[in-house]
C-alpha atoms as a PDB file:
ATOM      1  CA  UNK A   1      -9.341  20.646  12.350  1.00  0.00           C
ATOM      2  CA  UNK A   2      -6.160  18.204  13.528  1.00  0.00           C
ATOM      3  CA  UNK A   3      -6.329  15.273  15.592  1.00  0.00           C
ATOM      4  CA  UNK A   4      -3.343  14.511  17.921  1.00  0.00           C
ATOM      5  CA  UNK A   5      -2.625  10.915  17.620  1.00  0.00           C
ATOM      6  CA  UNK A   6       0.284  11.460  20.329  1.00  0.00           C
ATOM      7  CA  UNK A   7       3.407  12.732  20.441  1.00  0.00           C
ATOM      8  CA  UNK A   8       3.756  15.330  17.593  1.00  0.00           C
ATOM      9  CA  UNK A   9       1.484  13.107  15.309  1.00  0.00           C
ATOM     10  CA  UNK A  10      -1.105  14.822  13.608  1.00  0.00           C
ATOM     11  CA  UNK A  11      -3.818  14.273  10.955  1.00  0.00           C
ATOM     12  CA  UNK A  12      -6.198  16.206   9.577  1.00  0.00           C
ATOM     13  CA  UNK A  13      -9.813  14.777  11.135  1.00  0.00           C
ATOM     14  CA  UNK A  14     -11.742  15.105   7.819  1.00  0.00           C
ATOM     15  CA  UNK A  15      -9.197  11.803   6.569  1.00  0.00           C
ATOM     16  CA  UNK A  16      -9.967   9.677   9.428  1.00  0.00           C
ATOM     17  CA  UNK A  17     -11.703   6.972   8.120  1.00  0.00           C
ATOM     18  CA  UNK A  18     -12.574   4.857  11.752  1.00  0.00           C
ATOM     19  CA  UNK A  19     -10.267   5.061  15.108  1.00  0.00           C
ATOM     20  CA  UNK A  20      -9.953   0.835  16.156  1.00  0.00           C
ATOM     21  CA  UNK A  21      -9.342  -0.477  19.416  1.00  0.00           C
ATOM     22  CA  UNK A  22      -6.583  -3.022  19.040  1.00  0.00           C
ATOM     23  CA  UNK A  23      -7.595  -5.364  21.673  1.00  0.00           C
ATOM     24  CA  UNK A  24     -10.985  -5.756  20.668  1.00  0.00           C
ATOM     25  CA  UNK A  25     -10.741  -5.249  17.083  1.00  0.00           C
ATOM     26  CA  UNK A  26      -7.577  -7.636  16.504  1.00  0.00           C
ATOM     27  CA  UNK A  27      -9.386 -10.864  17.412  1.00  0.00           C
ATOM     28  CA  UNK A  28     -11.084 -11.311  14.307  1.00  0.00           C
ATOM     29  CA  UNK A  29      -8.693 -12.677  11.119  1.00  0.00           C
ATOM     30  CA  UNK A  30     -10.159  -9.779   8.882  1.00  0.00           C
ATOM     31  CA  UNK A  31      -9.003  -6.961  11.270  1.00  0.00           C
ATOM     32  CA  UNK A  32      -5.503  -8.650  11.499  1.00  0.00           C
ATOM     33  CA  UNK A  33      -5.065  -9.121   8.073  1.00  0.00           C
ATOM     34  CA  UNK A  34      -6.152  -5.613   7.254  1.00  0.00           C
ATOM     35  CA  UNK A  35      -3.074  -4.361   9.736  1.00  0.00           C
ATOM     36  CA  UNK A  36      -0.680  -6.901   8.525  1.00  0.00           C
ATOM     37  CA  UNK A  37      -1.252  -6.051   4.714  1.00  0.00           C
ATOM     38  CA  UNK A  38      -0.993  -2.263   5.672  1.00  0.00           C
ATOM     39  CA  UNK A  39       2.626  -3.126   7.133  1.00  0.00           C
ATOM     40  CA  UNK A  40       3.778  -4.891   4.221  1.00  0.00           C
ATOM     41  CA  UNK A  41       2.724  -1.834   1.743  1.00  0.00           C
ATOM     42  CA  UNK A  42       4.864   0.543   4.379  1.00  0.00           C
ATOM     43  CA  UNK A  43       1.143   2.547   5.370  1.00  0.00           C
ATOM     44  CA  UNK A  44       1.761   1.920   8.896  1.00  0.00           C
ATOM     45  CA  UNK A  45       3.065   4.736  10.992  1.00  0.00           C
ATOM     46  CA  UNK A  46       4.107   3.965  14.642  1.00  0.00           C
ATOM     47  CA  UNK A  47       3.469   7.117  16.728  1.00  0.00           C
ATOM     48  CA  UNK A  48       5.094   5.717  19.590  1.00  0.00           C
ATOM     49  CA  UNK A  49       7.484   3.452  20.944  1.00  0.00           C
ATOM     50  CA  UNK A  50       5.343   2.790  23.798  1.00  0.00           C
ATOM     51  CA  UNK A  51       2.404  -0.111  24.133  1.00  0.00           C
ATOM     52  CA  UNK A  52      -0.237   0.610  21.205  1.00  0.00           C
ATOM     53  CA  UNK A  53      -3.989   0.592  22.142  1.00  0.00           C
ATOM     54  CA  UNK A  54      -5.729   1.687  19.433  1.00  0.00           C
ATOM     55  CA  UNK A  55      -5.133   2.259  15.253  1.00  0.00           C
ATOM     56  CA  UNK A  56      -6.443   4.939  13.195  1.00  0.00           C
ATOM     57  CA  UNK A  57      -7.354   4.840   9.484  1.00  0.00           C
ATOM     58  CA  UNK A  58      -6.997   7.826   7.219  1.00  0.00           C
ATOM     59  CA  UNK A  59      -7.408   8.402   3.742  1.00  0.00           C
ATOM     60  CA  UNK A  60      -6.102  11.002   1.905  1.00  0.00           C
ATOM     61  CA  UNK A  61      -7.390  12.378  -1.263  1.00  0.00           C
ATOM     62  CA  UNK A  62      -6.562  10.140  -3.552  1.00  0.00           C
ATOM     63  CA  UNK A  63      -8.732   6.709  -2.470  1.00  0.00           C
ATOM     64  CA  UNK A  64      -6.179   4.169  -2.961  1.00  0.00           C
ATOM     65  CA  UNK A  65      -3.726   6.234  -0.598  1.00  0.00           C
ATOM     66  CA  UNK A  66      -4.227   5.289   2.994  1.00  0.00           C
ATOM     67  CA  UNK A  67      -1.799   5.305   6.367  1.00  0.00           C
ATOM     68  CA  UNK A  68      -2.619   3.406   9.427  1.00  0.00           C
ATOM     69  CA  UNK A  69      -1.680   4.990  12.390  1.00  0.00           C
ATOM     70  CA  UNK A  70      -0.248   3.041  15.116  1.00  0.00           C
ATOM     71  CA  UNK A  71      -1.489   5.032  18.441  1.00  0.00           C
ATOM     72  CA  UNK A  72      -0.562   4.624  22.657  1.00  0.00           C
ATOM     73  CA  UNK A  73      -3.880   6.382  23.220  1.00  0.00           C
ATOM     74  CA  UNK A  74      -7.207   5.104  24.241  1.00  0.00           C
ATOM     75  CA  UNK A  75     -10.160   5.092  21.548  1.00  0.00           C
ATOM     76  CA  UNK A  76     -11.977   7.060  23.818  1.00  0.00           C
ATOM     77  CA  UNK A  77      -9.187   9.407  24.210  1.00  0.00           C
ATOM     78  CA  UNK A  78      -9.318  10.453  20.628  1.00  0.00           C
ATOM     79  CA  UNK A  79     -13.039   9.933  20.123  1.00  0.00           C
ATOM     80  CA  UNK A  80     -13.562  12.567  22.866  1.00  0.00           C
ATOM     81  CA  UNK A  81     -10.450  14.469  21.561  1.00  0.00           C
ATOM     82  CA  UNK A  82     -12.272  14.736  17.701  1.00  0.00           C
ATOM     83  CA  UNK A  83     -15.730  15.525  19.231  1.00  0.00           C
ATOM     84  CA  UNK A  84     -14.280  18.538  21.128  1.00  0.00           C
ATOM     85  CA  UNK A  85     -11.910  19.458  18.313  1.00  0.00           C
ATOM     86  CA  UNK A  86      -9.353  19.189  20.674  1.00  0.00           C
ATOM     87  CA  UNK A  87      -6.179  20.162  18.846  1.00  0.00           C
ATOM     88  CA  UNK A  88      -3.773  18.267  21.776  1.00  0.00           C
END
């Protein structure tokens, strides 16, 4: 099953290590060290030019390669989205 991130974004739902809200998750240093390291080793991928509200970490299937999804929907949105197996 595929997750839609947004836009045409899609990942497969068995990598997705934890879907983040970035308002609540960002306040701790951890968190926004995690996202700033990710950037700097190019794993980031910006679905969307438009305000972000939540990031999504996958894995693929080698361990040490990860991407960190940069997403303008809602955690709930694609919590309710994977639970459904909503492919949209």
């Amino acid at each position: 099953m595929y997750l839609c991130l947004g836009r045409d974004v899609m990942v497969n739902a068995r990598e997705i290590v934890g879907i983040f809200d970035l308002d609540t998750s960002t306040v701790g240093k951890i968190t926004r060290d995690y996202i700033y390291n990710a950037e700097k080793e190019n794993c980031t991928v910006n679905v969307s030019a438009e305000l972000p509200k939540s990031f999504v970490v996958c894995r693929s299937d080698s361990l040490r390669d990860r991407r960190v999804f940069i997403s303008p929907l809602a955690t709930s949105t694609l919590s309710k989205r994977k639970e459904m197996g909503s492919f949209s």
